[in-house]
Protein backbone atom coordinates (compact mmCIF):
# COMPACT_ATOMS: atom_id res chain seq x y z
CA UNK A 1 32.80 -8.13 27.64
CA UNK A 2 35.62 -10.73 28.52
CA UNK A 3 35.95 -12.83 31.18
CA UNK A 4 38.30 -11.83 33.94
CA UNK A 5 42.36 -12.45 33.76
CA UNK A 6 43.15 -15.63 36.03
CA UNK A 7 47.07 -14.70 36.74
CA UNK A 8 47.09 -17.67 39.17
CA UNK A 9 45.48 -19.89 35.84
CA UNK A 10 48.35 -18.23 33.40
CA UNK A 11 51.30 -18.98 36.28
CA UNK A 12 50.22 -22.08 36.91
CA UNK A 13 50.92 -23.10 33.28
CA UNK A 14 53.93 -21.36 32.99
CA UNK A 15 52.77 -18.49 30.32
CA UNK A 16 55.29 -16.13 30.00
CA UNK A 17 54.42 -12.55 31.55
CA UNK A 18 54.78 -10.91 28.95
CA UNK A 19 51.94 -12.86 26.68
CA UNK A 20 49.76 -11.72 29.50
CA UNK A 21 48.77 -8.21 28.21
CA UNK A 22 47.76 -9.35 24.91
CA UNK A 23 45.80 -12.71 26.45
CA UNK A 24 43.59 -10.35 28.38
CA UNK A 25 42.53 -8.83 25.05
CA UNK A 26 41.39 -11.28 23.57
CA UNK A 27 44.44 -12.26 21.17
CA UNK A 28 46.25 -15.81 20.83
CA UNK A 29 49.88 -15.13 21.16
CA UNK A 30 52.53 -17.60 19.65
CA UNK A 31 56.15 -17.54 21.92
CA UNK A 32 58.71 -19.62 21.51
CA UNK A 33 56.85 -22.23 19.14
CA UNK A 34 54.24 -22.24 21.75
CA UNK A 35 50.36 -21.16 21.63
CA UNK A 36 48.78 -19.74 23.85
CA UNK A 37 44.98 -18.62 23.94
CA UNK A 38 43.00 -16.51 25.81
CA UNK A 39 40.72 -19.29 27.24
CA UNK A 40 43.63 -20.79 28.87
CA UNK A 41 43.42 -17.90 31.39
CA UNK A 42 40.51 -15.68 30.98
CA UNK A 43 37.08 -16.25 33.25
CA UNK A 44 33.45 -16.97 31.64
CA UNK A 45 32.42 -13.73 29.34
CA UNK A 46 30.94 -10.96 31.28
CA UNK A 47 27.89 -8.27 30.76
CA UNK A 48 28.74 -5.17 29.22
CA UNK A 49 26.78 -2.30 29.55
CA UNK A 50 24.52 -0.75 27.52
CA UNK A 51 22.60 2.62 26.75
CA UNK A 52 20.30 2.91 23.86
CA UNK A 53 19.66 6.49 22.31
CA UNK A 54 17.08 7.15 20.20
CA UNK A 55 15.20 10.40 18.71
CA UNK A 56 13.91 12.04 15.47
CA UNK A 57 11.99 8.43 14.61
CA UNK A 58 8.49 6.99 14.72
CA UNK A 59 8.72 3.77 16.72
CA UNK A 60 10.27 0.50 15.06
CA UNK A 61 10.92 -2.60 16.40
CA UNK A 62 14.71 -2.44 15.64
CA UNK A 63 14.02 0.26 18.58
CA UNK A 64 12.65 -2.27 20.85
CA UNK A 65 15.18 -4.75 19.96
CA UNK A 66 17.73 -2.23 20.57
CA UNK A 67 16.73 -1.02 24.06
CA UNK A 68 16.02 -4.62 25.16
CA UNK A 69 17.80 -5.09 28.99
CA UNK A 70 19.18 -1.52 28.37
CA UNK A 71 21.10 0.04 31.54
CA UNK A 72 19.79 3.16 30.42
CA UNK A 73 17.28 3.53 27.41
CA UNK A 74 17.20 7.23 26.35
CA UNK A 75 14.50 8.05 24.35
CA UNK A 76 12.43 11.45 22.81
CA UNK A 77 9.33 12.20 24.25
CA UNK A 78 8.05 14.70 21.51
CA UNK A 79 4.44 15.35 22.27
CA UNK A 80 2.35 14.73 25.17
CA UNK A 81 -0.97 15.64 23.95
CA UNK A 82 -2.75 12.70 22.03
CA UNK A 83 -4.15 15.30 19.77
CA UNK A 84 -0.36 16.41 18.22
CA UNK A 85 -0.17 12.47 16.81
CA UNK A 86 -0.79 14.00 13.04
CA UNK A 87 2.24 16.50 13.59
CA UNK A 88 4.36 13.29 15.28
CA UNK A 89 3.61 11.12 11.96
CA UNK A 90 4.24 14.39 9.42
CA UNK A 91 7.75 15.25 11.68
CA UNK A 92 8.74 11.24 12.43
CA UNK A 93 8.54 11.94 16.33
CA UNK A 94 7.04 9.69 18.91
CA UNK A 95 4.45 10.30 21.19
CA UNK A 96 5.67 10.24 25.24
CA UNK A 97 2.75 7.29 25.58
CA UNK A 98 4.33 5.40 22.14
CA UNK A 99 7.89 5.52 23.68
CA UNK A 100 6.63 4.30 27.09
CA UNK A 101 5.54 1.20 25.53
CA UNK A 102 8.46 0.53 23.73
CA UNK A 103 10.28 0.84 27.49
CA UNK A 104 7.31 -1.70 28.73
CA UNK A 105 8.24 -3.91 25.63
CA UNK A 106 11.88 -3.45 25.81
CA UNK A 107 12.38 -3.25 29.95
CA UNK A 108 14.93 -1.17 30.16
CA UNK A 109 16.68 -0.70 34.18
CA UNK A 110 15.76 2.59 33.40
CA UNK A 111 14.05 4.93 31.11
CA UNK A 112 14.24 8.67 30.57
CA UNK A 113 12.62 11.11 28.17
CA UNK A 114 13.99 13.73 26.45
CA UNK A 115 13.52 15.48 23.19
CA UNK A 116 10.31 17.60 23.62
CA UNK A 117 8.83 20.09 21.43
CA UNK A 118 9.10 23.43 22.60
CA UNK A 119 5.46 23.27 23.00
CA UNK A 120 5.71 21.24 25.62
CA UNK A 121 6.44 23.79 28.55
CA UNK A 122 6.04 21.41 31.50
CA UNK A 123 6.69 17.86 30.16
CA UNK A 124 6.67 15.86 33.40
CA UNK A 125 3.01 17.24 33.29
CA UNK A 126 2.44 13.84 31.81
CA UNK A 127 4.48 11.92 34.35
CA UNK A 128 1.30 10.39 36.04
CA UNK A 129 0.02 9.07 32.49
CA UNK A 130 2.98 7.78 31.63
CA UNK A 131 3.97 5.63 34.66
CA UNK A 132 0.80 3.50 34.21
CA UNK A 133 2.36 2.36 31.10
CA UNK A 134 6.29 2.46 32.32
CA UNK A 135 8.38 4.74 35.02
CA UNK A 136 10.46 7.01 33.04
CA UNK A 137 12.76 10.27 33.93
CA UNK A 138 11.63 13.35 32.25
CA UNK A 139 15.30 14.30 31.67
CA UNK A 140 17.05 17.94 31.83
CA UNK A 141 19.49 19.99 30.51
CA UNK A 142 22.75 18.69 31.85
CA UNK A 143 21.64 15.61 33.49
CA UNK A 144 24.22 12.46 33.63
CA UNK A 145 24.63 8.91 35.17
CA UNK A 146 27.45 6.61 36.41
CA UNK A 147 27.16 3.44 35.14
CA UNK A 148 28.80 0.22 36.95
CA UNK A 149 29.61 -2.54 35.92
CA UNK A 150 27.34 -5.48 37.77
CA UNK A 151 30.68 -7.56 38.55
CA UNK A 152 32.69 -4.59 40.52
């Protein structure tokens, strides 16, 4: 994400207001015979944010890699049962205990499940299991989050 406009930074060097709009984005803007660049008034590059989705897979590393310092990582959490592995291989699901480690790999601010087979009446049946290898949400129908950025 980019830095912050510095209008004080931009006046002080006399940029014209109206080079201002297209500074803040990121462009170098040309006036007058004159160039000006967006470093010339924009702050130190800021975090984004970032939510990693993932489902209908068996766990990769490009998953990891993906959810790495996710704000929110979510994830399927097919099967419970450690006896339905052969039907998460044959369908390319994950296990709720495989994607928990790819949240303890990846650390994630936060984690949440959803995804399950309709076998799975009660997921959050596992919930004890599964926060000995990461806390995760066993997500719902309808569920959402705010996200905010860290520097507002």
């Amino acid at each position: 994400r980019l830095g912050k406009f510095d209008a004080a930074r931009a006046q002080a060097q006399g940029i014209p207001l109206r080079c201002w709009n297209r500074l803040q984005h990121g462009e170098t803007v040309v006036e007058d015979g004159v160039t000006y660049t967006p470093d010339m008034v924009m702050g130190a590059a800021r975090r984004g944010l970032s939510v990693t989705y993932c489902t209908d897979t068996r766990p990769t590393p490009m998953i990891t890699e993906m959810a790495t310092d996710a704000d929110l990582f979510i994830c399927e959490g097919m099967y419970g049962e450690q006896e339905k592995l052969d039907n998460a291989k044959k369908y390319k699901h994950m296990m709720m205990t495989e994607a928990a480690h790819i949240g303890a790999e990846a650390k994630p601010k936060e984690m949440w499940f959803t995804h399950y087979s309709p076998s799975e009446m009660k997921p959050d049946i596992y919930r004890e299991e599964i926060s000995k290898i990461w806390p995760v949400k066993f997500a719902r129908d309808g569920w959402t989050k705010d996200l905010v950025f860290e520097d507002q």
